[in-house]
PDB file of N, CA and C in Angstrom:
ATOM      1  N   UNK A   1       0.852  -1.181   0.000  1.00  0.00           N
ATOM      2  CA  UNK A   1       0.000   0.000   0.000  1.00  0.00           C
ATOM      3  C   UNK A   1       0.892   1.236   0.000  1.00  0.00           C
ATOM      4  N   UNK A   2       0.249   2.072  -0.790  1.00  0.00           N
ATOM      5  CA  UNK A   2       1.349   3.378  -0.828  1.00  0.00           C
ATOM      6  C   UNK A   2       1.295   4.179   0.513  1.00  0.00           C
ATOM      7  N   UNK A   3       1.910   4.915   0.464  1.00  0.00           N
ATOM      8  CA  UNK A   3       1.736   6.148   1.920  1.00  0.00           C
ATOM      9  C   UNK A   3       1.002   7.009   1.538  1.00  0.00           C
ATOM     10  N   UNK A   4       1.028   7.525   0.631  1.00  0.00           N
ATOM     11  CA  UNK A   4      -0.671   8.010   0.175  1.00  0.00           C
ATOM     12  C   UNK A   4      -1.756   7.546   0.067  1.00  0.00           C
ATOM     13  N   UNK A   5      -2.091   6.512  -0.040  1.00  0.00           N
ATOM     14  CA  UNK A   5      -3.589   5.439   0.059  1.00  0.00           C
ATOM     15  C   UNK A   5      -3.182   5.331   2.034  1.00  0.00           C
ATOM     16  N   UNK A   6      -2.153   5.189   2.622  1.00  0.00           N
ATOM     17  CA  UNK A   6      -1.934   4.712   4.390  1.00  0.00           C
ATOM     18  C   UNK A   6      -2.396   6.224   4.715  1.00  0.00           C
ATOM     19  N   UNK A   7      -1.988   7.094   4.695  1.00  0.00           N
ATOM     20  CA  UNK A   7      -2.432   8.598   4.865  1.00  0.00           C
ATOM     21  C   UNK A   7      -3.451   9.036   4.562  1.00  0.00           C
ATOM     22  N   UNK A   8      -4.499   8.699   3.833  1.00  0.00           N
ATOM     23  CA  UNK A   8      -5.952   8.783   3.620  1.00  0.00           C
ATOM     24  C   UNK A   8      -6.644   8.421   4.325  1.00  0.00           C
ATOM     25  N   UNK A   9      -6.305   7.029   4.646  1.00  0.00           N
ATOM     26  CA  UNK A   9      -7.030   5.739   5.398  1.00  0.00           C
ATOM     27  C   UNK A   9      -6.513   6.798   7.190  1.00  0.00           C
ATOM     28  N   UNK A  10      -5.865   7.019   7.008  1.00  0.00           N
ATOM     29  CA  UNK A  10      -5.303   7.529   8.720  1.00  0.00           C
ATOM     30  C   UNK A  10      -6.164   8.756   8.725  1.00  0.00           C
ATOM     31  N   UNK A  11      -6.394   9.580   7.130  1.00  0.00           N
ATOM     32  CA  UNK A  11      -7.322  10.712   8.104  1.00  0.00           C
ATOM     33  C   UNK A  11      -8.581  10.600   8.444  1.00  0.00           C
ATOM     34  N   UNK A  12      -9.420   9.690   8.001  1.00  0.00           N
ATOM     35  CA  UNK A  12     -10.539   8.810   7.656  1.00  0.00           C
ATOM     36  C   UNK A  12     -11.226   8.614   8.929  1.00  0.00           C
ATOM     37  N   UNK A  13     -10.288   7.787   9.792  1.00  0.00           N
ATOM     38  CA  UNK A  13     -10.224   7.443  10.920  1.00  0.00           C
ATOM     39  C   UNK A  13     -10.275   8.238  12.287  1.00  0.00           C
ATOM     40  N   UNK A  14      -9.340   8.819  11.629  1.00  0.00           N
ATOM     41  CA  UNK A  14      -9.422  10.167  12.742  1.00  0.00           C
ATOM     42  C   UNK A  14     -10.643  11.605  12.747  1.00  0.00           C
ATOM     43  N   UNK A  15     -11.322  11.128  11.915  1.00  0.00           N
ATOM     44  CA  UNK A  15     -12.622  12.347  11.551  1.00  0.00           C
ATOM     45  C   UNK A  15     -13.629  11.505  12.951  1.00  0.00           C
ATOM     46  N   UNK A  16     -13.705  12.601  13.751  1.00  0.00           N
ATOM     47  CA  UNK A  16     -14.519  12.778  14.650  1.00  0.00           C
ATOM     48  C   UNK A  16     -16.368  11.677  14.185  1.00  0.00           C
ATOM     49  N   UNK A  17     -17.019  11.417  15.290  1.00  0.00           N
ATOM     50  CA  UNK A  17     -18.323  11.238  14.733  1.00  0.00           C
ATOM     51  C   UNK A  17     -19.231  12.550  13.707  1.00  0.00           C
ATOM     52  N   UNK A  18     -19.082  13.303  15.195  1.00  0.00           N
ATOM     53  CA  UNK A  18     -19.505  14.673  15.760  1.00  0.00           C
ATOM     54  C   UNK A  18     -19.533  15.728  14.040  1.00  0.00           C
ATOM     55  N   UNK A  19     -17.756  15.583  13.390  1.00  0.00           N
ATOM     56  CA  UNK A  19     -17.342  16.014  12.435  1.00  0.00           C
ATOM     57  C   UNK A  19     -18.076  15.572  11.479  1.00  0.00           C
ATOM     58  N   UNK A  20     -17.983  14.107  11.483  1.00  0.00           N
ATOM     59  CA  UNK A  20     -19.153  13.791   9.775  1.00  0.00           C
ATOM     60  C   UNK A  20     -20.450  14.096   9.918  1.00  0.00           C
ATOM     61  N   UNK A  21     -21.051  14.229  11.202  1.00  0.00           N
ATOM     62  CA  UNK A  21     -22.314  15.111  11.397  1.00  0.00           C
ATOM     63  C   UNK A  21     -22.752  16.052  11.023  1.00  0.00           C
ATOM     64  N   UNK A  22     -21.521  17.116  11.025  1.00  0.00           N
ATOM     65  CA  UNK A  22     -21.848  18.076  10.303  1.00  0.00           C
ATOM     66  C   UNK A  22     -21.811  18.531   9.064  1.00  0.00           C
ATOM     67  N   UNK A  23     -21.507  17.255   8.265  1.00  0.00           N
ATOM     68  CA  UNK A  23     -21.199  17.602   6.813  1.00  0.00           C
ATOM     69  C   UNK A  23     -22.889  17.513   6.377  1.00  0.00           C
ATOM     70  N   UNK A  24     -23.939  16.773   7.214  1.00  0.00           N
ATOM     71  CA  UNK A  24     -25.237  16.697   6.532  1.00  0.00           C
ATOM     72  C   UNK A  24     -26.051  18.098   7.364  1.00  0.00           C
ATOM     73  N   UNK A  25     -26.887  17.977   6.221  1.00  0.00           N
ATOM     74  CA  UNK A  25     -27.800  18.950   6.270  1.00  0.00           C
ATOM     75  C   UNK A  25     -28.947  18.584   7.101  1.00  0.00           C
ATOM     76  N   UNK A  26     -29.750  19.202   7.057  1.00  0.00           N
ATOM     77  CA  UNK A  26     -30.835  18.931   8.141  1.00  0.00           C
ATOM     78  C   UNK A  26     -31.667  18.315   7.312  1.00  0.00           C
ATOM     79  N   UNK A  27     -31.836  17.922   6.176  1.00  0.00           N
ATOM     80  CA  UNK A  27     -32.578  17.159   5.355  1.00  0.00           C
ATOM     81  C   UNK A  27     -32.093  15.740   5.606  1.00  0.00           C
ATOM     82  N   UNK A  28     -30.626  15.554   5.770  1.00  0.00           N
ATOM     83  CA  UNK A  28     -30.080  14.306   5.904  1.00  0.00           C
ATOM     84  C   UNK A  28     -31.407  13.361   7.002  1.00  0.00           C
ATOM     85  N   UNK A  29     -31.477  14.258   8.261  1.00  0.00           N
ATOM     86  CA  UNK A  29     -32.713  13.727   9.425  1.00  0.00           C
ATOM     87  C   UNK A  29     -33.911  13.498   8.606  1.00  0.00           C
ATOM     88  N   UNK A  30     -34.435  14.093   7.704  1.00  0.00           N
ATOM     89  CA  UNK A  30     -35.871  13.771   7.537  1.00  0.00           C
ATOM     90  C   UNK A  30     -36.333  12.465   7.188  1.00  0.00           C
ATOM     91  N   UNK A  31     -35.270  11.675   6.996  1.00  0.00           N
ATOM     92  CA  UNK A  31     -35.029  10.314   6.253  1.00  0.00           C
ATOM     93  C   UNK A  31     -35.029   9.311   6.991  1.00  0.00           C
ATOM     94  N   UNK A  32     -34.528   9.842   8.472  1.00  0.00           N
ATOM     95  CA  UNK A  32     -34.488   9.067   9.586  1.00  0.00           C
ATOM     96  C   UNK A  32     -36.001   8.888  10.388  1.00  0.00           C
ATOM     97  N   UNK A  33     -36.203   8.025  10.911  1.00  0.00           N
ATOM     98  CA  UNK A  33     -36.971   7.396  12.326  1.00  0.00           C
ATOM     99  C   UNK A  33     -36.481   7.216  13.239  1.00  0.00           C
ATOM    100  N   UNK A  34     -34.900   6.305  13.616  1.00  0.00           N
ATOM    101  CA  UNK A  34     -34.519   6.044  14.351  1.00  0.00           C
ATOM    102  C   UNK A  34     -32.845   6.607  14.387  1.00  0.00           C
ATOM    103  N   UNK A  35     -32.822   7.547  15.438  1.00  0.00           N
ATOM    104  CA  UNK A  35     -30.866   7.801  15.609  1.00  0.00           C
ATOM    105  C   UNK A  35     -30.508   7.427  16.496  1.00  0.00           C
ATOM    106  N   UNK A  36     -28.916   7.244  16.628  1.00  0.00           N
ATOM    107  CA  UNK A  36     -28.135   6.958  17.779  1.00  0.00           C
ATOM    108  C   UNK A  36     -28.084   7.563  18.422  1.00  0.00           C
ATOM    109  N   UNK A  37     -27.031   7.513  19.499  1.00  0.00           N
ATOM    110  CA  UNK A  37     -26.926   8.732  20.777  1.00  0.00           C
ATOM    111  C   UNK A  37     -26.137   9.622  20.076  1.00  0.00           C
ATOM    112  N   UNK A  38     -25.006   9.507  19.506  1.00  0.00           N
ATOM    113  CA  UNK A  38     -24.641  11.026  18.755  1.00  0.00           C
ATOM    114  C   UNK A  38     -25.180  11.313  17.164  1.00  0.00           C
ATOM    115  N   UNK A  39     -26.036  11.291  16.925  1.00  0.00           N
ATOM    116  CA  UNK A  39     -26.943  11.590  15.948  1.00  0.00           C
ATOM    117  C   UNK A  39     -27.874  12.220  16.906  1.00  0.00           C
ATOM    118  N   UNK A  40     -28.601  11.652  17.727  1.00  0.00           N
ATOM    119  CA  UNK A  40     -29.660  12.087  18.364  1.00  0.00           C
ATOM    120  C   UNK A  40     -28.958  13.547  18.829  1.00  0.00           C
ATOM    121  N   UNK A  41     -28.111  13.507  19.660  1.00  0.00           N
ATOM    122  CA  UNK A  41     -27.635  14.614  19.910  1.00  0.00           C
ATOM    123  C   UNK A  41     -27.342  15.930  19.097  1.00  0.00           C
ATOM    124  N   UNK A  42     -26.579  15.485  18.202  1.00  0.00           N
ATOM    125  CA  UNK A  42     -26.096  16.278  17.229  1.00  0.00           C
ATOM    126  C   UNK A  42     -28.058  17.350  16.947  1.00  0.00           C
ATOM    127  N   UNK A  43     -28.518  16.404  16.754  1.00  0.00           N
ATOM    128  CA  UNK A  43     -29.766  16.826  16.064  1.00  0.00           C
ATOM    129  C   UNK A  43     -30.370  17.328  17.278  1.00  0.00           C
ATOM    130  N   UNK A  44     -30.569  17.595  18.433  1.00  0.00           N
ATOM    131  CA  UNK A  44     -30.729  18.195  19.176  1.00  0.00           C
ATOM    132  C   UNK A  44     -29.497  19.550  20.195  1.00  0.00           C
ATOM    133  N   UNK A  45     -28.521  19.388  19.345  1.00  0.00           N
ATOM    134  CA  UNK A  45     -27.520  20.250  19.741  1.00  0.00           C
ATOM    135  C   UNK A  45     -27.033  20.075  21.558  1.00  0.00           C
ATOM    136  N   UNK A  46     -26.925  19.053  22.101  1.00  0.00           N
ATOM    137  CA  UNK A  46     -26.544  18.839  23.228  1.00  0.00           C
ATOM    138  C   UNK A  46     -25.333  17.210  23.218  1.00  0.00           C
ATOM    139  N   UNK A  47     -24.364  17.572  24.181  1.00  0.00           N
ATOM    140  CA  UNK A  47     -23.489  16.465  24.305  1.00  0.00           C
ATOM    141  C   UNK A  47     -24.567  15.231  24.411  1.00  0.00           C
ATOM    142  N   UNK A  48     -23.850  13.944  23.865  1.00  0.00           N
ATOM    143  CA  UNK A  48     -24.120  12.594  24.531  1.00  0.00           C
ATOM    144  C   UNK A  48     -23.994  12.491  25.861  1.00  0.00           C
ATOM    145  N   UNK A  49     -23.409  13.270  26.865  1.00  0.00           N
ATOM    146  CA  UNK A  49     -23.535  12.768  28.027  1.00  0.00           C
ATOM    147  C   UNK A  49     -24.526  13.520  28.733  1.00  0.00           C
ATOM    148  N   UNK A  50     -25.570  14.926  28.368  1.00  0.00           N
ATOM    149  CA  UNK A  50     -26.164  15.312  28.489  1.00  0.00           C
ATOM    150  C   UNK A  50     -27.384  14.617  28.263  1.00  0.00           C
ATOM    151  N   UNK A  51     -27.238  14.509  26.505  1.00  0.00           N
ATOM    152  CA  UNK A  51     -28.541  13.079  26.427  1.00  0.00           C
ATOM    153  C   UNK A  51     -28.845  11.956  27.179  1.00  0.00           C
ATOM    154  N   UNK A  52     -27.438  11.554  27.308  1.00  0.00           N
ATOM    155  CA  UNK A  52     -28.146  10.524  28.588  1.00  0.00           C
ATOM    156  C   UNK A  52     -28.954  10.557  30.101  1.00  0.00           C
ATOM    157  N   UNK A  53     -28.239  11.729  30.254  1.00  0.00           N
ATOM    158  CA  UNK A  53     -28.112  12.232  31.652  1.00  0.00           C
ATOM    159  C   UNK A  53     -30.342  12.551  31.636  1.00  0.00           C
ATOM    160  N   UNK A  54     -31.057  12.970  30.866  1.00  0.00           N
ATOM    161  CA  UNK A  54     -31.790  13.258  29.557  1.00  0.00           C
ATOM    162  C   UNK A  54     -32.810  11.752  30.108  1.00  0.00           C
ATOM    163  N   UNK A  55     -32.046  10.965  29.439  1.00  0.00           N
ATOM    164  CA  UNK A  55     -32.973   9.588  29.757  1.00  0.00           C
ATOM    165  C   UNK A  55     -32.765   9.118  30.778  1.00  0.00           C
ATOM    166  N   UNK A  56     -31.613   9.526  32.086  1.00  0.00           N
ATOM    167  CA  UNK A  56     -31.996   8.714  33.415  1.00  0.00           C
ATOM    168  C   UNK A  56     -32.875   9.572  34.295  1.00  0.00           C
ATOM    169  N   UNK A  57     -33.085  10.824  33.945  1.00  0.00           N
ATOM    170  CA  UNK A  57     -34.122  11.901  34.459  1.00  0.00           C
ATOM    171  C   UNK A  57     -35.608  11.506  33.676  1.00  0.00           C
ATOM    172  N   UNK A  58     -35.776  10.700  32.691  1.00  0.00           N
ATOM    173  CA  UNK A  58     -37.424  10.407  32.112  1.00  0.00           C
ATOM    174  C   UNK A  58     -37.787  11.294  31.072  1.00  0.00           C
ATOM    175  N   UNK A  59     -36.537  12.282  30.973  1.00  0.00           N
ATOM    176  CA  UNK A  59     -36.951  13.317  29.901  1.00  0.00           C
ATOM    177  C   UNK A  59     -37.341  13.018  28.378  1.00  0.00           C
ATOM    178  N   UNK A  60     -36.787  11.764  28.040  1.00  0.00           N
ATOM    179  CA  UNK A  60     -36.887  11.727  27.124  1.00  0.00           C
ATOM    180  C   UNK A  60     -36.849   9.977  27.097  1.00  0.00           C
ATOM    181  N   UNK A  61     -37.446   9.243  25.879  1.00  0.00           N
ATOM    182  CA  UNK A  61     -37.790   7.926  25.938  1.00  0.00           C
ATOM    183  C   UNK A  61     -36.646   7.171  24.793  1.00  0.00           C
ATOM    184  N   UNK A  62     -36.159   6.334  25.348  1.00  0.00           N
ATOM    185  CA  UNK A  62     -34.683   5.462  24.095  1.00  0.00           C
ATOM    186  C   UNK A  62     -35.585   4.178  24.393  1.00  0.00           C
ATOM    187  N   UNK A  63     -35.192   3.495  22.988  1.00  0.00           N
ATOM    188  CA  UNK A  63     -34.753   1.645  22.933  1.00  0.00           C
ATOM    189  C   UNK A  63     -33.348   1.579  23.412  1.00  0.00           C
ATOM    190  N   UNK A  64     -33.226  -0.019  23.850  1.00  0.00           N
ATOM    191  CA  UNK A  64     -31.727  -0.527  24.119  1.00  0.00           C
ATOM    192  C   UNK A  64     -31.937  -1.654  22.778  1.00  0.00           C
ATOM    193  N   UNK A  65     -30.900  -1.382  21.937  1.00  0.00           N
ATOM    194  CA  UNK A  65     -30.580  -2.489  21.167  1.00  0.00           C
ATOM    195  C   UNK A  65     -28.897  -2.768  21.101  1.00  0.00           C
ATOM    196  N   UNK A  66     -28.616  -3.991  21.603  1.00  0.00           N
ATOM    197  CA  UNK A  66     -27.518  -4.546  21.466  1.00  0.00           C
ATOM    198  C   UNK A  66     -26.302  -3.800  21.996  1.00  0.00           C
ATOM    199  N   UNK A  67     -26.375  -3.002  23.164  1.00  0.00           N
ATOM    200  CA  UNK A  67     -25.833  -2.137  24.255  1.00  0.00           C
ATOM    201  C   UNK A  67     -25.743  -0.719  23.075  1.00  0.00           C
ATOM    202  N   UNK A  68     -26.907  -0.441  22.559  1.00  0.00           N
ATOM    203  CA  UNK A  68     -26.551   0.918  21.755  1.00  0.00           C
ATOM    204  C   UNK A  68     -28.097   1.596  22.486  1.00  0.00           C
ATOM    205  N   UNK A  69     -28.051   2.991  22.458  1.00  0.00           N
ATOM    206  CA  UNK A  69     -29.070   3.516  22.637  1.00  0.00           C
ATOM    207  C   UNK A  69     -29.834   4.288  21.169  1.00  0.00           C
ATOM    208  N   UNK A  70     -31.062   3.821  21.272  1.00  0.00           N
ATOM    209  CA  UNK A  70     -31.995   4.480  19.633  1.00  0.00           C
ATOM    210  C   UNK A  70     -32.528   5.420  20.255  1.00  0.00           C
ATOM    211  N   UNK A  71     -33.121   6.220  19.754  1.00  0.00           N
ATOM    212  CA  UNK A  71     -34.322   7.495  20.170  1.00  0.00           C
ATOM    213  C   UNK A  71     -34.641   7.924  19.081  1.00  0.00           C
ATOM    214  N   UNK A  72     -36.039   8.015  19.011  1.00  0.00           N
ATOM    215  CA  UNK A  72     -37.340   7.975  17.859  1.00  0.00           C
ATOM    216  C   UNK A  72     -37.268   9.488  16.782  1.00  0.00           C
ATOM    217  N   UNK A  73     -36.977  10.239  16.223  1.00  0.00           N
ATOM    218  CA  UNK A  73     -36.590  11.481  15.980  1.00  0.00           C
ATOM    219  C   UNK A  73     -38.175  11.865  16.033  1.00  0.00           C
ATOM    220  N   UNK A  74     -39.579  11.583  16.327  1.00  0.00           N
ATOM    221  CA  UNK A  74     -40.504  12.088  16.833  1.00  0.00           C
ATOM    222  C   UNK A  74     -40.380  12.287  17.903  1.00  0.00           C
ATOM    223  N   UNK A  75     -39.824  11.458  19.123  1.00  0.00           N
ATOM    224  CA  UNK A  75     -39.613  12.070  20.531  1.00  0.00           C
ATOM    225  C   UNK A  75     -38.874  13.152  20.620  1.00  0.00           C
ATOM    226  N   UNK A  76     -37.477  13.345  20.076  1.00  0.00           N
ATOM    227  CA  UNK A  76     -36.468  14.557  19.790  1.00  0.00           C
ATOM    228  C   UNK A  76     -37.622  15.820  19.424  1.00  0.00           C
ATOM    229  N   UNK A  77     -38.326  16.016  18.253  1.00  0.00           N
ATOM    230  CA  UNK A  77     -39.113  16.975  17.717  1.00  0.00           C
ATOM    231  C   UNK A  77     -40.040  17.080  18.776  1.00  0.00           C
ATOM    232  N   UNK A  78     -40.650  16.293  19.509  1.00  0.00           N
ATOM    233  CA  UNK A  78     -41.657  17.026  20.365  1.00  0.00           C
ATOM    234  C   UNK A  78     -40.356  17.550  21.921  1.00  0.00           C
ATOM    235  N   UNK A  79     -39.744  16.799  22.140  1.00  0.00           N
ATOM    236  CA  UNK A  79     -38.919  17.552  23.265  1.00  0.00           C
ATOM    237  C   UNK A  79     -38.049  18.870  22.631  1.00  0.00           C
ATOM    238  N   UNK A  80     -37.984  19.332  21.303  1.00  0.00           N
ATOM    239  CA  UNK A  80     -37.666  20.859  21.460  1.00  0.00           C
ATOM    240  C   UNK A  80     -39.056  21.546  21.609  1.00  0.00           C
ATOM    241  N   UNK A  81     -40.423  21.085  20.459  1.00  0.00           N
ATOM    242  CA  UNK A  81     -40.961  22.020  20.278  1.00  0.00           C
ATOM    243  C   UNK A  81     -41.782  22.313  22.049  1.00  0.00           C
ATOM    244  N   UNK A  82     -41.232  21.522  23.105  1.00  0.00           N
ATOM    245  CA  UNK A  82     -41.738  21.510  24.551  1.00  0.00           C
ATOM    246  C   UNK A  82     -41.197  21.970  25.053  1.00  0.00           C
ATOM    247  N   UNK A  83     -39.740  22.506  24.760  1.00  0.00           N
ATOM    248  CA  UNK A  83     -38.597  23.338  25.452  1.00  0.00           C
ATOM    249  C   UNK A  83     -38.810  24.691  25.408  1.00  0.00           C
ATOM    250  N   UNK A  84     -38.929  25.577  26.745  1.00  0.00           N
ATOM    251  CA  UNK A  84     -39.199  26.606  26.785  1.00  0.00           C
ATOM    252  C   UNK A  84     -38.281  27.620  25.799  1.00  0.00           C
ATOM    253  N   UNK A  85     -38.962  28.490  25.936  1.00  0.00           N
ATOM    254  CA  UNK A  85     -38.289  29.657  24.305  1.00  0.00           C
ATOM    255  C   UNK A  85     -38.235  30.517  25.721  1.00  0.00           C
ATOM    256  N   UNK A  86     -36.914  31.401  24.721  1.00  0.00           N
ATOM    257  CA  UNK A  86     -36.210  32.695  25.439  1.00  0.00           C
ATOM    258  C   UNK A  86     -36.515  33.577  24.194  1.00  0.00           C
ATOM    259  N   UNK A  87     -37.478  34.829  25.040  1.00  0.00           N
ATOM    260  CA  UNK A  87     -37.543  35.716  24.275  1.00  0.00           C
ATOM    261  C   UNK A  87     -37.204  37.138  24.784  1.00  0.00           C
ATOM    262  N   UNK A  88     -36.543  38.144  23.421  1.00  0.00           N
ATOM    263  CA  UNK A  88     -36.721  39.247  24.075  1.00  0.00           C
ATOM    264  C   UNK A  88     -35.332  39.213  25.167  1.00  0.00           C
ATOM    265  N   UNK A  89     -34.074  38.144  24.991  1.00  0.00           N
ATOM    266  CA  UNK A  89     -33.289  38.707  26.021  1.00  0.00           C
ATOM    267  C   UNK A  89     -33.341  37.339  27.533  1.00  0.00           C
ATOM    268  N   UNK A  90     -32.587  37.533  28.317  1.00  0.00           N
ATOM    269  CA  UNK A  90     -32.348  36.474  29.084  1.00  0.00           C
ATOM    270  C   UNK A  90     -33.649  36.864  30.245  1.00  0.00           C
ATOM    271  N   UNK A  91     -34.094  37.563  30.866  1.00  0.00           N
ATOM    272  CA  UNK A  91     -35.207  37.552  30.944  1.00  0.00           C
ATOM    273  C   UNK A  91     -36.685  38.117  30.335  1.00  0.00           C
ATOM    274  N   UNK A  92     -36.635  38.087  29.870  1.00  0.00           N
ATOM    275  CA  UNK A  92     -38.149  38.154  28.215  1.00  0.00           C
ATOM    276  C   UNK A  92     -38.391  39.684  28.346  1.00  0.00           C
ATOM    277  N   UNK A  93     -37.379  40.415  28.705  1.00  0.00           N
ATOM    278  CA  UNK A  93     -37.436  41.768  28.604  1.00  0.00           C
ATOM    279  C   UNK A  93     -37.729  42.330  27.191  1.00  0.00           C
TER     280      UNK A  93
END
């Protein structure tokens, strides 16, 4: 293998989840039903350890499949459009 095909493959690897997340658009989600924990996140703009933190509080409802966590991207959409809005300033001034 050349060091140019080994050096590709090495940056490949090293691209973050988080990073190829953001190469899709928000259309990429509409396609989805079911995301992971950093998909789910991403698409709700909060860490994975927040999300979890998320489902041991009841806030929000996951499957367990095969030690991975799913969450429904209808549960995600109703837990923003349920998240209080800031208007007008940090207190709604």
């Amino acid at each position: 293998m050349s060091n140019r095909k080994e050096f590709a493959i090495m940056e490949n690897n090293n691209i973050g989840k988080s990073e190829r997340l953001q190469k899709y658009s928000d259309s990429f989600f509409d396609n989805l039903i079911w995301l992971t924990s950093e998909e789910a996140a991403f698409y709700i703009r909060k860490t994975v350890g927040a999300l979890r933190t998320m489902v041991s509080r009841g806030q929000i409802k996951c499957k367990k499949w095969r030690r991975r966590l799913y969450f429904r991207k209808d549960d995600l959409d109703r837990l923003l459009e349920n998240s209080t809005e800031i208007v007008g300033g940090l207190y709604g001034n």
